[in-house]
Protein backbone atom coordinates (compact mmCIF):
# COMPACT_ATOMS: atom_id res chain seq x y z
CA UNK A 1 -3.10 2.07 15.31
CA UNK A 2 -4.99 -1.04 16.54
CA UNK A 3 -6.36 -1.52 13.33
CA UNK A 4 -2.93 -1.38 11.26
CA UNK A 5 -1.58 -3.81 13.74
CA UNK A 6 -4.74 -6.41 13.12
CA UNK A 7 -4.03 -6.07 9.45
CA UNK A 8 -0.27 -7.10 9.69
CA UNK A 9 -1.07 -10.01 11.75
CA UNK A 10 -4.01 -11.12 9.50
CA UNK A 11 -0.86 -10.70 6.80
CA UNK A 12 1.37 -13.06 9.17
CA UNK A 13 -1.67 -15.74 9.93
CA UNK A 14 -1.91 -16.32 6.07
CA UNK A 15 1.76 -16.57 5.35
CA UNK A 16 1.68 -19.19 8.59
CA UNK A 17 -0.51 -21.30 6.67
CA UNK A 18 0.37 -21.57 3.27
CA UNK A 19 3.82 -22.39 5.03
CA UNK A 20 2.08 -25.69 6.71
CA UNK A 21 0.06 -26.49 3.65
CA UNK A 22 3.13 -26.68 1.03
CA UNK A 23 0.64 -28.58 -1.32
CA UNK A 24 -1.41 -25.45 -1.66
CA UNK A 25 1.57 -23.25 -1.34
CA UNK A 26 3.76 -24.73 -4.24
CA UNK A 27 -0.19 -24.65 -6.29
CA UNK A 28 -0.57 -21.23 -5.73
CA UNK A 29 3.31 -19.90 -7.27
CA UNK A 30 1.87 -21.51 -10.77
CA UNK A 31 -0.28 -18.46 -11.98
CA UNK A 32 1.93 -16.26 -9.68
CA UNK A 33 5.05 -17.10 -11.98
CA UNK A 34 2.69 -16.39 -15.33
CA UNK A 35 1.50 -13.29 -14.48
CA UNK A 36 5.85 -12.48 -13.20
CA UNK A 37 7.22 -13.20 -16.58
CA UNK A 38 4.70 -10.76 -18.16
CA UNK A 39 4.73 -8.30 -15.66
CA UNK A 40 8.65 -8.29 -16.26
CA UNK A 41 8.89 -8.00 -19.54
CA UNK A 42 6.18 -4.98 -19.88
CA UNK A 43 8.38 -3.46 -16.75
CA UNK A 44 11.62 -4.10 -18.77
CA UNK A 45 10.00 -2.31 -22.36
CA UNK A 46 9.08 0.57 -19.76
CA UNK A 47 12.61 0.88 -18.33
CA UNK A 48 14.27 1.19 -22.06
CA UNK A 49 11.61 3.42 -23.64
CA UNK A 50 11.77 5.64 -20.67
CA UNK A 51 13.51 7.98 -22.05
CA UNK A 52 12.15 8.73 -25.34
CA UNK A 53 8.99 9.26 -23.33
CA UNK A 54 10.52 11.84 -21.11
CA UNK A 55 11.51 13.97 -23.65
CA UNK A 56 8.03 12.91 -25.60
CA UNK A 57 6.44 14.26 -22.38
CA UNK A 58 8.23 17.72 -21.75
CA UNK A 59 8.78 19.05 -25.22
CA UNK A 60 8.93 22.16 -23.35
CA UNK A 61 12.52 21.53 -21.89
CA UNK A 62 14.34 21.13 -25.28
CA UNK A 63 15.45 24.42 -25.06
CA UNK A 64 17.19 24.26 -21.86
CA UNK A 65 20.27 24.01 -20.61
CA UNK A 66 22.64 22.05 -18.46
CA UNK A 67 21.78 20.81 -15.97
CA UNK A 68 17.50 21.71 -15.67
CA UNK A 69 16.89 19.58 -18.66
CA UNK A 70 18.57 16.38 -17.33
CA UNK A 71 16.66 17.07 -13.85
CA UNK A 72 13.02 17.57 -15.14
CA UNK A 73 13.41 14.96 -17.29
CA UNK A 74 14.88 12.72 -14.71
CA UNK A 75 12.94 13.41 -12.25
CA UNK A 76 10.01 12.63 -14.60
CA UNK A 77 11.92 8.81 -15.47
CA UNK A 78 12.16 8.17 -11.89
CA UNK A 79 8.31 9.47 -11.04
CA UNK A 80 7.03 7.21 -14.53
CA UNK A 81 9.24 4.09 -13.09
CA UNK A 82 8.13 4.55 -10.04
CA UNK A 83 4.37 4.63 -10.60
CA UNK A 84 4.56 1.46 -13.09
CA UNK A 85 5.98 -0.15 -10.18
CA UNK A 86 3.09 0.76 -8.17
CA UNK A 87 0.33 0.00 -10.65
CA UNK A 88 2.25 -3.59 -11.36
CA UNK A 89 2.25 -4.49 -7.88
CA UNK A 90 -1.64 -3.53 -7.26
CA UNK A 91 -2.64 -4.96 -11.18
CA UNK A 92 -0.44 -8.19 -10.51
CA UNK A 93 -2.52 -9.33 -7.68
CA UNK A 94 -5.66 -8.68 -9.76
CA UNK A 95 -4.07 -10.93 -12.53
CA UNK A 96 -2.99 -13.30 -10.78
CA UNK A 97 -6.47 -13.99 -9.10
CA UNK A 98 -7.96 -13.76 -12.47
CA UNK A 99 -5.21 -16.37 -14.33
CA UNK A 100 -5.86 -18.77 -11.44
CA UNK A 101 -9.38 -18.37 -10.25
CA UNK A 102 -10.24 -21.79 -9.88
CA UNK A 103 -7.28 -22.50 -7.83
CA UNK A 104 -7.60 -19.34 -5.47
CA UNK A 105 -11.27 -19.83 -4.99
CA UNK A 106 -10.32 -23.64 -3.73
CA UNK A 107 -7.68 -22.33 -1.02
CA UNK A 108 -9.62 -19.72 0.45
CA UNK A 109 -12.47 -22.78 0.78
CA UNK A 110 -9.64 -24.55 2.62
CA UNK A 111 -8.81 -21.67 4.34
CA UNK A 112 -12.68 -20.99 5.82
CA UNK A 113 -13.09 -24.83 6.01
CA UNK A 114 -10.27 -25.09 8.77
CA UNK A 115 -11.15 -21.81 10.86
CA UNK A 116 -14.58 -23.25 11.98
CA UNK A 117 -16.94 -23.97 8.08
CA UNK A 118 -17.09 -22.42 4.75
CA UNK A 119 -19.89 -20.40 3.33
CA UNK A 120 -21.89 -21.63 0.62
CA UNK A 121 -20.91 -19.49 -2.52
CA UNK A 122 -23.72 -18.01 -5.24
CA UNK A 123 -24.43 -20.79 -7.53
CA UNK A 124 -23.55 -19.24 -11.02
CA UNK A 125 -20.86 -20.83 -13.96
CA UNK A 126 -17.60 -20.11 -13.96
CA UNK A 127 -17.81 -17.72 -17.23
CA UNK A 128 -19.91 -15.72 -15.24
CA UNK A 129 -17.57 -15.74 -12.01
CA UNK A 130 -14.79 -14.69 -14.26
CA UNK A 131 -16.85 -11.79 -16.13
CA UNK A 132 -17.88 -10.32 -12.88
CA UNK A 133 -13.96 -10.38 -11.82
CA UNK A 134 -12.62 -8.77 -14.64
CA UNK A 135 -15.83 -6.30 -13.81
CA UNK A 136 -14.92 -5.90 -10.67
CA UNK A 137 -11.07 -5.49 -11.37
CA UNK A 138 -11.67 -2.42 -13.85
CA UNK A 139 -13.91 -1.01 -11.18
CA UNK A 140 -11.09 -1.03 -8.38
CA UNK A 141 -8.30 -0.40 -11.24
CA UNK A 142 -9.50 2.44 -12.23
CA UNK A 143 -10.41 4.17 -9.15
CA UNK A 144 -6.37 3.13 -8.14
CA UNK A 145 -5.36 4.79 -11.37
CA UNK A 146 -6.88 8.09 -10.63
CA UNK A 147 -4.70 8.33 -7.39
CA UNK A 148 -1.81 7.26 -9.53
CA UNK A 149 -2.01 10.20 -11.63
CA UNK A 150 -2.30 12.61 -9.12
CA UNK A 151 0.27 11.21 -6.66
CA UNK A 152 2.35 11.41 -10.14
CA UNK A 153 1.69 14.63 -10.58
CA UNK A 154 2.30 15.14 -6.69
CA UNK A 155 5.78 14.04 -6.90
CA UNK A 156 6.92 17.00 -9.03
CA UNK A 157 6.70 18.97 -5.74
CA UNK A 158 9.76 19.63 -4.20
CA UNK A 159 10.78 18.18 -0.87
CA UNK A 160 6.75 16.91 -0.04
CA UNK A 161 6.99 15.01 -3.72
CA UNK A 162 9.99 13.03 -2.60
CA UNK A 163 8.99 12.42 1.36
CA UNK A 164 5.04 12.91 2.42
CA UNK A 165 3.81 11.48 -0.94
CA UNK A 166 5.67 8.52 -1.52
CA UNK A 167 4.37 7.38 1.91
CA UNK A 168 0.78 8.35 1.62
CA UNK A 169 1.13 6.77 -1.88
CA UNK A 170 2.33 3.37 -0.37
CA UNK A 171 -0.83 3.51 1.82
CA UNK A 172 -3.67 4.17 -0.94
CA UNK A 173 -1.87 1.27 -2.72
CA UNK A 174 -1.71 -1.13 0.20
CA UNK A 175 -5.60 -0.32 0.24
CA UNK A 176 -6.65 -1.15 -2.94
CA UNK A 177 -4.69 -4.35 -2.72
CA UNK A 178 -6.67 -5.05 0.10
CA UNK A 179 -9.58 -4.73 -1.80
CA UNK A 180 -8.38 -6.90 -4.31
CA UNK A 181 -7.23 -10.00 -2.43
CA UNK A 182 -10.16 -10.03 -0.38
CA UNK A 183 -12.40 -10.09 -3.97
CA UNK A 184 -12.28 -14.20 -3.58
CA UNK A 185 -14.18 -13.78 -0.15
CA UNK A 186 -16.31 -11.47 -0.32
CA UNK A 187 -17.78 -13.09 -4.04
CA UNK A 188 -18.10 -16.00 -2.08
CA UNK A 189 -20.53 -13.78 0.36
CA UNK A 190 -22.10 -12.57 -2.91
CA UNK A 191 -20.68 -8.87 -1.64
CA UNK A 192 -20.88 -6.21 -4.69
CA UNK A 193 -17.43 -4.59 -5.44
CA UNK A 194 -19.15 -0.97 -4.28
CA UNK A 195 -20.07 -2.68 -0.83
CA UNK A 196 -16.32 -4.09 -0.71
CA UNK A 197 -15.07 -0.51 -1.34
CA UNK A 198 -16.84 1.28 1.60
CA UNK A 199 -16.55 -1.85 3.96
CA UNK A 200 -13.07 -1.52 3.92
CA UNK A 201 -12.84 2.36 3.74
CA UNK A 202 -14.84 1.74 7.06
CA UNK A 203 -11.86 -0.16 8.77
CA UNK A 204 -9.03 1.67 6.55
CA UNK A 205 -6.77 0.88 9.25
CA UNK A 206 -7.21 -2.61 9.09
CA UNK A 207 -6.68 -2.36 5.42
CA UNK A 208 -3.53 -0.39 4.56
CA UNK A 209 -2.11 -2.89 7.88
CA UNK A 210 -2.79 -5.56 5.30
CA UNK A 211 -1.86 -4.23 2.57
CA UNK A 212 1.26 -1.42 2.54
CA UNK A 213 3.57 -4.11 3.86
CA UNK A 214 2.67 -6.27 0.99
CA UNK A 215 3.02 -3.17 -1.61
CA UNK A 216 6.95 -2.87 0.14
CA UNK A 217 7.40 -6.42 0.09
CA UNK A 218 6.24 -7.01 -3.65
CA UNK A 219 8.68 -4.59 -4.73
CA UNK A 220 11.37 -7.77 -3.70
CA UNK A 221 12.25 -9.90 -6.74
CA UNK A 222 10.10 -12.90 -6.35
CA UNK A 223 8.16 -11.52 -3.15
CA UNK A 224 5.04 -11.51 -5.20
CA UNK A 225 5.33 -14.74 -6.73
CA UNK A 226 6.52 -16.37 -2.87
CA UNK A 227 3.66 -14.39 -0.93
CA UNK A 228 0.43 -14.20 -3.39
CA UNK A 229 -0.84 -17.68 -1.80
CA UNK A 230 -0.89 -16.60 1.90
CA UNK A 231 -1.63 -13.02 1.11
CA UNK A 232 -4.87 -14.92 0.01
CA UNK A 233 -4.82 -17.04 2.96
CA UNK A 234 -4.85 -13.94 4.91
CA UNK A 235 -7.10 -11.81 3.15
CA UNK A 236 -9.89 -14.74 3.75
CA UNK A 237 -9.27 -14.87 7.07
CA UNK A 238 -9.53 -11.12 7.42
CA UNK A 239 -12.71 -11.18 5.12
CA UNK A 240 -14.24 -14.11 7.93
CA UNK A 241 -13.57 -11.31 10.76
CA UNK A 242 -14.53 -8.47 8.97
CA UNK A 243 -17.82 -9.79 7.47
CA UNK A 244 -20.75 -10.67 10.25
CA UNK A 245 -21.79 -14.23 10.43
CA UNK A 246 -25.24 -15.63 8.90
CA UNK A 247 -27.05 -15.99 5.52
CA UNK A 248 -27.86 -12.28 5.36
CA UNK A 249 -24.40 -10.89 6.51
CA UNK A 250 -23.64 -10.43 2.71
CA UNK A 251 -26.85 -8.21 2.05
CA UNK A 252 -26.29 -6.55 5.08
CA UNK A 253 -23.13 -5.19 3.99
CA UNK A 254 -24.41 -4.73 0.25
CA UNK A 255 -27.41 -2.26 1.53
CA UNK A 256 -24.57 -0.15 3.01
CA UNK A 257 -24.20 -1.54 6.96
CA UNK A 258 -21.04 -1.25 8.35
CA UNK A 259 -20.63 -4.36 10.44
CA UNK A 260 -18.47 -4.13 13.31
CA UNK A 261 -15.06 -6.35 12.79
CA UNK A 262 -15.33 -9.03 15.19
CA UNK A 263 -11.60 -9.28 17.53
CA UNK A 264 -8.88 -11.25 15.73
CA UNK A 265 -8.05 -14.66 17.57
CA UNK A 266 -4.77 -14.67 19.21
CA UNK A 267 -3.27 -17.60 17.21
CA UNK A 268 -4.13 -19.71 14.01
């Protein structure tokens, strides 16, 4: 519980300061916005061809009568809009970091820079930063889309489908979308994507705290776009906690250590 609690508040710290740095705030909605109008209109194709995939889906149920048909199959729409929702807000993030890279790199600098000095990052070209991003993003993607498929299936279930697993759902989300807004961070520490994954499965608490109120608030019109910069903010901060101090904290974590998170300060 102490853990879930640290996460929200490193969630509140980074909205607090992209809300007293509006120059890096109002930056940060620019590939936000891109990666919206995309997201929407692949959501909006998904909401009219739903459906025709339904009844794609269960050819099984053509035979059936009033009213089982209309309940599989709408139970099966509301499970497939349900999960795109989920796999937009966790693949949005990703996107977003990757359409504006440059920019998110420079305010989590800022970020370090003003909570006491900025780590030097690996010295490598930015074609290279963004091919090991869009490595890294498959990686975590993937992994996230193997729980989507079985929380989908899940949710056919009755009673636990529609109660336990949207909730534990909402959690394994919020993780991964930890894992993803802390990427800017920990490349900066030169931390593999496999070390990321079992640093935070070490401190899960502190992870779904960060990140299941951000999977509930991203389902808000225009949450995303509003909260991606201090979501960022936040996730550095976290990442300067989480990660121990020094030239060799990086490989430390990479060999497998899991570093004790140091206490979060009381204010920002």
């Amino acid at each position: 519980m102490r853990d879930l609690v640290a996460g929200v508040r490193y969630l509140g710290r980074g909205v607090r300061w992209a809300a007293r740095n509006g120059r890096w705030w109002g930056f940060g909605l620019i590939p936000a916005l891109i990666a919206l109008v995309l997201y929407a209109g692949a959501l909006f194709t998904l909401t009219l061809e739903s459906g025709d995939l339904a009844a794609w889906a269960t050819p099984f149920a053509d035979g059936w009568g009033s009213p089982w048909q209309g309940l599989l199959r709408g139970l099966f729409v509301a499970l497939l809009l349900a999960g795109g929702l989920a796999l937009s807000v966790l693949t949005f993030t990703a996107v977003t970091l990757l359409i504006g890279d440059p920019f998110y790199e420079s305010l989590s600098e800022r970020v370090e820079e003003g909570a006491g000095g900025c780590p030097p990052g690996p010295d490598r070209p930015l074609w290279r930063e963004l091919g090991i991003a869009l490595r890294d993003m498959a990686h975590v993607l993937l992994r996230a889309a193997a729980f989507g498929v079985l929380f989908f299936a899940l949710g056919f279930l009755p009673v636990v489908g529609q109660t336990v697993v949207p909730v534990v759902g909402t959690c394994v989300t919020g993780f991964f979308l930890t894992v993803e807004l802390t990427t800017v961070a920990m490349q900066r520490r030169d931390i593999p994507v496999r070390a990321r994954l079992r640093l935070l499965r070490g401190r899960w608490g502190l992870a779904v705290g960060f990140g299941a109120p951000l999977v509930l608030l991203f389902l808000i019109p225009l949450a995303a776009v509003v909260l991606t910069p201090g979501a960022v903010a936040g996730a550095t901060l976290l990442v300067r906690d989480l990660v121990p101090a020094g030239a060799d904290g990086g490989a430390a974590v990479a060999d497998g250590a899991e570093p004790e998170g140091r206490a979060v300060p009381a204010s920002w």
